[in-house]
Every structure is written in structure tokens, then in C-alpha cells.
Protein backbone atom coordinates (compact mmCIF):
# COMPACT_ATOMS: atom_id res chain seq x y z
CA UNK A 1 24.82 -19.50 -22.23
CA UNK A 2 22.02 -22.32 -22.77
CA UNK A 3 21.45 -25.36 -19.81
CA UNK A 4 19.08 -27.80 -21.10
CA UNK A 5 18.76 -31.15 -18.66
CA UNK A 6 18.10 -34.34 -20.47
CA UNK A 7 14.81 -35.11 -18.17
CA UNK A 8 12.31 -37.82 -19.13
CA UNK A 9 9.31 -36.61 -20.60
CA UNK A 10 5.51 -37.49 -19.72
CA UNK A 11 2.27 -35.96 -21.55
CA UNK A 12 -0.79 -35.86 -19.50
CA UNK A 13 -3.50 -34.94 -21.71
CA UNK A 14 -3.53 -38.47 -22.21
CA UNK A 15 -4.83 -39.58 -18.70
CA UNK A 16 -3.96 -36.82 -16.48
CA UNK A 17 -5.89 -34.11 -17.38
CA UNK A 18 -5.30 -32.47 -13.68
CA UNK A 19 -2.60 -34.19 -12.92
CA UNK A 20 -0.12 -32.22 -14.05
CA UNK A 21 1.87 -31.59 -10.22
CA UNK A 22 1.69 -35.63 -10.15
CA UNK A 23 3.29 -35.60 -13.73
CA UNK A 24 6.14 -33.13 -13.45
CA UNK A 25 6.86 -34.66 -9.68
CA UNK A 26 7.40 -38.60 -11.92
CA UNK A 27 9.39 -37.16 -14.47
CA UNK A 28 11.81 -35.82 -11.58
CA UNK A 29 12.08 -39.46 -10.05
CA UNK A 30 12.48 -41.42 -13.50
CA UNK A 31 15.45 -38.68 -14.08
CA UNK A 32 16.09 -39.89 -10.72
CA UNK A 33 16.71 -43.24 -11.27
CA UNK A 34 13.14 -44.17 -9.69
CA UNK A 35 11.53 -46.34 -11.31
CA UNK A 36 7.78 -45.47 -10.37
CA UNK A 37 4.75 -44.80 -12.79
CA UNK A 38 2.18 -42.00 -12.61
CA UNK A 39 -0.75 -44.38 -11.57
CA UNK A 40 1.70 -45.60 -8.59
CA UNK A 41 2.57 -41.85 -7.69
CA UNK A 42 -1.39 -40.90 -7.43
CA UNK A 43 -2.83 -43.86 -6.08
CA UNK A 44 0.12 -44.88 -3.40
CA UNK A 45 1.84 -41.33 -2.74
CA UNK A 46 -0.15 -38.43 -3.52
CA UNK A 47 -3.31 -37.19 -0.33
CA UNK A 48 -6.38 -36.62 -2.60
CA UNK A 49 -9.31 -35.52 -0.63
CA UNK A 50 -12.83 -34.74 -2.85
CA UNK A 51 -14.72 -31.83 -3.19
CA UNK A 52 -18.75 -32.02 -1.62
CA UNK A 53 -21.42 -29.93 -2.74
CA UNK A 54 -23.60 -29.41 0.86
CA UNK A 55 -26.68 -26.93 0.92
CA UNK A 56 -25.96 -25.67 -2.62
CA UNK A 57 -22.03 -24.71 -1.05
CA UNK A 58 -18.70 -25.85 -2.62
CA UNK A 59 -16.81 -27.82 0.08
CA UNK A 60 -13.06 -28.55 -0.32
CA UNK A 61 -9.70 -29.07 1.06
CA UNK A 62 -6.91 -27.01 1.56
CA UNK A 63 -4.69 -27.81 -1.21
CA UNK A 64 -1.15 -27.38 0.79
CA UNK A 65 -2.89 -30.27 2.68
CA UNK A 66 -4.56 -32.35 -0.17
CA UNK A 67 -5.23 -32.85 -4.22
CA UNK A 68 -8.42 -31.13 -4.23
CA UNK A 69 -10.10 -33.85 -6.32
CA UNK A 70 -8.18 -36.47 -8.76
CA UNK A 71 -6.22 -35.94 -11.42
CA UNK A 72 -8.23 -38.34 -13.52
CA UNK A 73 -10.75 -36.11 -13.61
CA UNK A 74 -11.08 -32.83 -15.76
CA UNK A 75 -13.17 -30.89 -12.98
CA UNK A 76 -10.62 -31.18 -10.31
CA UNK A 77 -7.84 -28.50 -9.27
CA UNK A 78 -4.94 -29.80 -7.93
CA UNK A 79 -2.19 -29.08 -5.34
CA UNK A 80 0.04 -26.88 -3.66
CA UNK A 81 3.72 -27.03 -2.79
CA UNK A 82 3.90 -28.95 0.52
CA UNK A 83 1.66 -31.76 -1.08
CA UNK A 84 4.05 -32.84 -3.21
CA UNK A 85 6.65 -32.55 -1.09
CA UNK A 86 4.92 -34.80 1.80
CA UNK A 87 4.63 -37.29 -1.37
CA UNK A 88 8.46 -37.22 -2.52
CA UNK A 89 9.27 -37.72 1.28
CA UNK A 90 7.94 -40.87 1.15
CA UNK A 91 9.72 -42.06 -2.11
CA UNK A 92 12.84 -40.50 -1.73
CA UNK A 93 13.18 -39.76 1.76
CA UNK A 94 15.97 -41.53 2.90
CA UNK A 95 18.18 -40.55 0.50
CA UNK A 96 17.43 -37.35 -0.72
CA UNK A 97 16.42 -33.61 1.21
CA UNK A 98 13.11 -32.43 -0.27
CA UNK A 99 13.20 -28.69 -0.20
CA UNK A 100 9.79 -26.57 -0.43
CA UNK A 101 11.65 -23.61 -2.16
CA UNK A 102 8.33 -21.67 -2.62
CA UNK A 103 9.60 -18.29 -3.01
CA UNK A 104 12.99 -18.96 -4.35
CA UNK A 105 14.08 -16.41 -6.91
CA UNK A 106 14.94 -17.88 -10.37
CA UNK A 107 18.01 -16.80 -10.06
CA UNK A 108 18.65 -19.14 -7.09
CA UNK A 109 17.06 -21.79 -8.29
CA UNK A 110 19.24 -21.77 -11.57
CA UNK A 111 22.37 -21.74 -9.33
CA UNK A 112 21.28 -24.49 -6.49
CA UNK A 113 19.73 -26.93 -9.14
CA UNK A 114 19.62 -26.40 -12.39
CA UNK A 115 23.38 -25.59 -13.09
CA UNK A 116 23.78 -29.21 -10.93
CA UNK A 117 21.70 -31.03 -13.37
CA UNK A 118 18.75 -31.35 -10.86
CA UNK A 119 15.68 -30.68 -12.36
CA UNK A 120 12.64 -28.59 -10.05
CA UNK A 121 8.76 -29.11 -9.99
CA UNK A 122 7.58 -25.25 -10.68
CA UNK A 123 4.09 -23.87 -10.72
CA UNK A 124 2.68 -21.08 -13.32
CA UNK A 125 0.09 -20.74 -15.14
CA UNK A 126 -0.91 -23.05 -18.25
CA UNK A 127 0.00 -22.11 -21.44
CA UNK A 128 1.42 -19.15 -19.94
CA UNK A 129 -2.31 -17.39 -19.49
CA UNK A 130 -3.51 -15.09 -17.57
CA UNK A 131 -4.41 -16.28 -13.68
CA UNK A 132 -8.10 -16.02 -12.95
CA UNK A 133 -9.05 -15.45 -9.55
CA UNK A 134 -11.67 -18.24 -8.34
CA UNK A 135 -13.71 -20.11 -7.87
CA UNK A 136 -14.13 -20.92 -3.46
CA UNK A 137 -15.26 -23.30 -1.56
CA UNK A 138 -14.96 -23.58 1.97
CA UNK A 139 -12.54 -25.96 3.76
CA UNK A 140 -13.69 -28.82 5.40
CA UNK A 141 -11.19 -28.15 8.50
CA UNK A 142 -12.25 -24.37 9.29
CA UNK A 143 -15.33 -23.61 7.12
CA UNK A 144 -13.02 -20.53 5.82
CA UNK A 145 -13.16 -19.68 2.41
CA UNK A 146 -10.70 -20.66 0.15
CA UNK A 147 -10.32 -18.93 -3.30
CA UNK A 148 -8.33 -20.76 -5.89
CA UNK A 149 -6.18 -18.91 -8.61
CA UNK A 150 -7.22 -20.98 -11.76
CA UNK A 151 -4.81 -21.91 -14.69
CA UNK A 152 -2.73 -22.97 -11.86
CA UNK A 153 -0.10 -25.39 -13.81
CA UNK A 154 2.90 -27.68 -13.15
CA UNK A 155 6.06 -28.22 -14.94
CA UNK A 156 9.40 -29.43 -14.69
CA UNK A 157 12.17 -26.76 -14.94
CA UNK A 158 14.97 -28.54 -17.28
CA UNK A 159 16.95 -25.36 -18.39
CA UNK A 160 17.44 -21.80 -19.23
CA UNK A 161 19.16 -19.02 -21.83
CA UNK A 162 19.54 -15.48 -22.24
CA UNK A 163 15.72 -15.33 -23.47
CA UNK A 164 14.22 -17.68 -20.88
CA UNK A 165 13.59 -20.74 -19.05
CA UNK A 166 13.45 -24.58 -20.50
CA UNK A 167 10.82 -26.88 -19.23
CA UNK A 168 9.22 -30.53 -19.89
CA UNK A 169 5.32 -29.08 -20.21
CA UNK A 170 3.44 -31.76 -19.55
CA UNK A 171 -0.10 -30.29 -21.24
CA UNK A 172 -0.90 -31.29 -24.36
CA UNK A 173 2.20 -33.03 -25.18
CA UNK A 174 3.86 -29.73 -25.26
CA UNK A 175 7.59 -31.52 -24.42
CA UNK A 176 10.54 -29.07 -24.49
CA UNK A 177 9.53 -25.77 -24.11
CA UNK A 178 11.12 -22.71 -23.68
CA UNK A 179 9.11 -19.51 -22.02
CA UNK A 180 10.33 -15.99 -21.77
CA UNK A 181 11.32 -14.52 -18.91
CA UNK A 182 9.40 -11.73 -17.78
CA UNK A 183 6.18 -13.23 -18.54
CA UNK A 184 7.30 -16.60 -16.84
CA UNK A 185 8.11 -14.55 -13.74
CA UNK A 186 4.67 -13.36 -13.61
CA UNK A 187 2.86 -16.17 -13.99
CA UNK A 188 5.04 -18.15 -11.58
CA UNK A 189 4.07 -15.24 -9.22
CA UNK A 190 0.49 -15.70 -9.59
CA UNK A 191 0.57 -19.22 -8.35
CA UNK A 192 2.11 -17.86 -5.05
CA UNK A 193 6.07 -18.54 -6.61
CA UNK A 194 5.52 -22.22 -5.90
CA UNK A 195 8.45 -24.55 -6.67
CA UNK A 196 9.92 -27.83 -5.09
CA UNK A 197 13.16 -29.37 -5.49
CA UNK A 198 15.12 -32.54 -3.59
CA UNK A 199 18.70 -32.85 -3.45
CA UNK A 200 21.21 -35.68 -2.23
CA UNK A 201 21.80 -35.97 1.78
């Protein structure tokens, strides 16, 4: 059996070379119906916070709190789960539940969304590489240190088959692609099995 959702599709090598959470999250809303562009998501929706360099130390956000940087620029990180969440609440709140379904199995996901024609904002890793641990910084709120898993990357889960699962990539104008399963499943695990979807109320 093969599900492929008819999703709008957004590249962001183009402008958004970090912004790939912001990207995925717009192509869900245009599928939507929403009519909203990237710049509006980032500037209007998404909490950025900056990173500061004090005494030679890294200092950063937490990123289930904040963008950790901007996605304009190439030397930024990005988000977590509840970030883009808090964002979608305030575009689609009234109408729609926004579900943090970090931890979901694929299986459940497939069922709940994709096999209703809702698409779902999914973290791996880019390109399907291997996650490096690092770099830290410490977080502005605490002063704990906080170690990112890098080739953290967003997509937009569109479909699956027997050999694996369908999504609009936004790097590199990668479009429609289709990643296998086991290694997807790993690399979705690396970035902490991060996904977010939104349903009708």
C-alpha cells in the first residue's frame, strides 16, 4: 500500500538555511488552507532568542523554549517540539488542537494523521546522517549546560509504503522524498522522536 499527501512544497536553501522547523511548520498551514508566508511565520509567530558569547562561553536558550538563533542565518540551530507548537497555537488555535506527539510511534502517527490526509512536522537528521553530539552552551535561565545533537532536521511527513516513509524535504530543494524505514527510525530517534501534528476541534 502507498499514501502520498498532495502537500505544498517549500525549499529553504534559498533563504532559510536554518529554518527548516519554520519551513515544514508553513507548508502544513498552506495545505491548511492558511494563507501565511515563511517571513510572516518567523518574524510574527516563531520565539527566536540569540546566542551570546560572554567570557570566551557559548550562551544560549533552551530550544523547547526558543529558536536558538534565526533561521536566516547559517550558524544558528534551531528548535524543539513545543516551539513550534506555541507558534501554530497562535495561527491555528481556535480551530484546530495542536498535539506535541514527541514520542509517537510511526505506526501511530500513520494511523492518527497520515491515513486522514493530515500531514506532521517530524524531526531527524539531515540528509539522513549520522547525529553528532554537540556543541553546548549554557542557558541563559539556569546557567546549565545544554548539549545540542547536530544535523538536527525538519520535514513534513506526506506519506508512506512498504519500504518507507514520504516527506516534503525542505533542504536543498530535495521535494518528495522517500526514506527507508529502519534508518528513518533511527535518526528520528536521535533528535529525541520529535514530531508535531494539529487536528480539527
Amino acid at each position: 500500500m502507498k499514501k502520498i499527501i498532495e502537500a505544498p512544497y517549500i525549499d529553504q536553501s534559498v533563504k532559510y538555511p536554518t529554518g527548516c522547523e519554520s519551513v515544514s511548520a508553513v507548508m502544513l498551514l498552506q495545505y491548511l488552507g492558511i494563507d501565511i508566508t515563511v517571513d510572516r511565520f518567523i518574524e510574527e509567530y516563531l520565539e527566536k532568542k540569540n546566542m551570546e558569547e560572554k567570557e570566551g562561553k557559548l550562551f544560549g536558550p533552551n530550544p523547547k523554549e526558543y529558536f536558538c538563533g534565526s533561521p536566516y542565518d547559517p550558524d544558528s540551530f534551531g528548535c524543539y517540539a513545543p516551539v513550534i507548537c506555541k507558534a501554530l497555537e497562535k495561527i491555528l488555535g481556535e480551530e484546530y488542537e495542536i498535539i506535541d506527539e514527541t514520542g509517537t510511534s510511526m505506526d501511530e502517527l500513520k494511523e492518527k494523521y497520515i491515513d486522514r490526509n493530515l500531514p506532521v512536522i517530524f524531526w531527524a537528521c539531515i540528509n539522513m546522517r549520522e547525529p553528532v553530539v554537540g556543541p553546548a552552551w549554557q542557558l541563559f535561565e539556569t546557567g546549565e549546560t545544554f548539549t545540542w545533537i547536530s544535523n538536527e532536521h525538519c520535514m513534513l511527513l506526506v506519506g508512506y509504503d512498504e519500504e518507507g516513509y514520504y516527506f516534503n524535504d525542505p533542504h536543498e530543494n530535495r521535494g518528495l522524498i522517500c526514506y527507508e524505514k529502519n534508518l528513518l527510525e533511527k535518526r528520528h530517534e536521535a533528535q529525541y522522536n520529535m514530531a508535531v501534528a494539529v487536528r480539527r476541534k
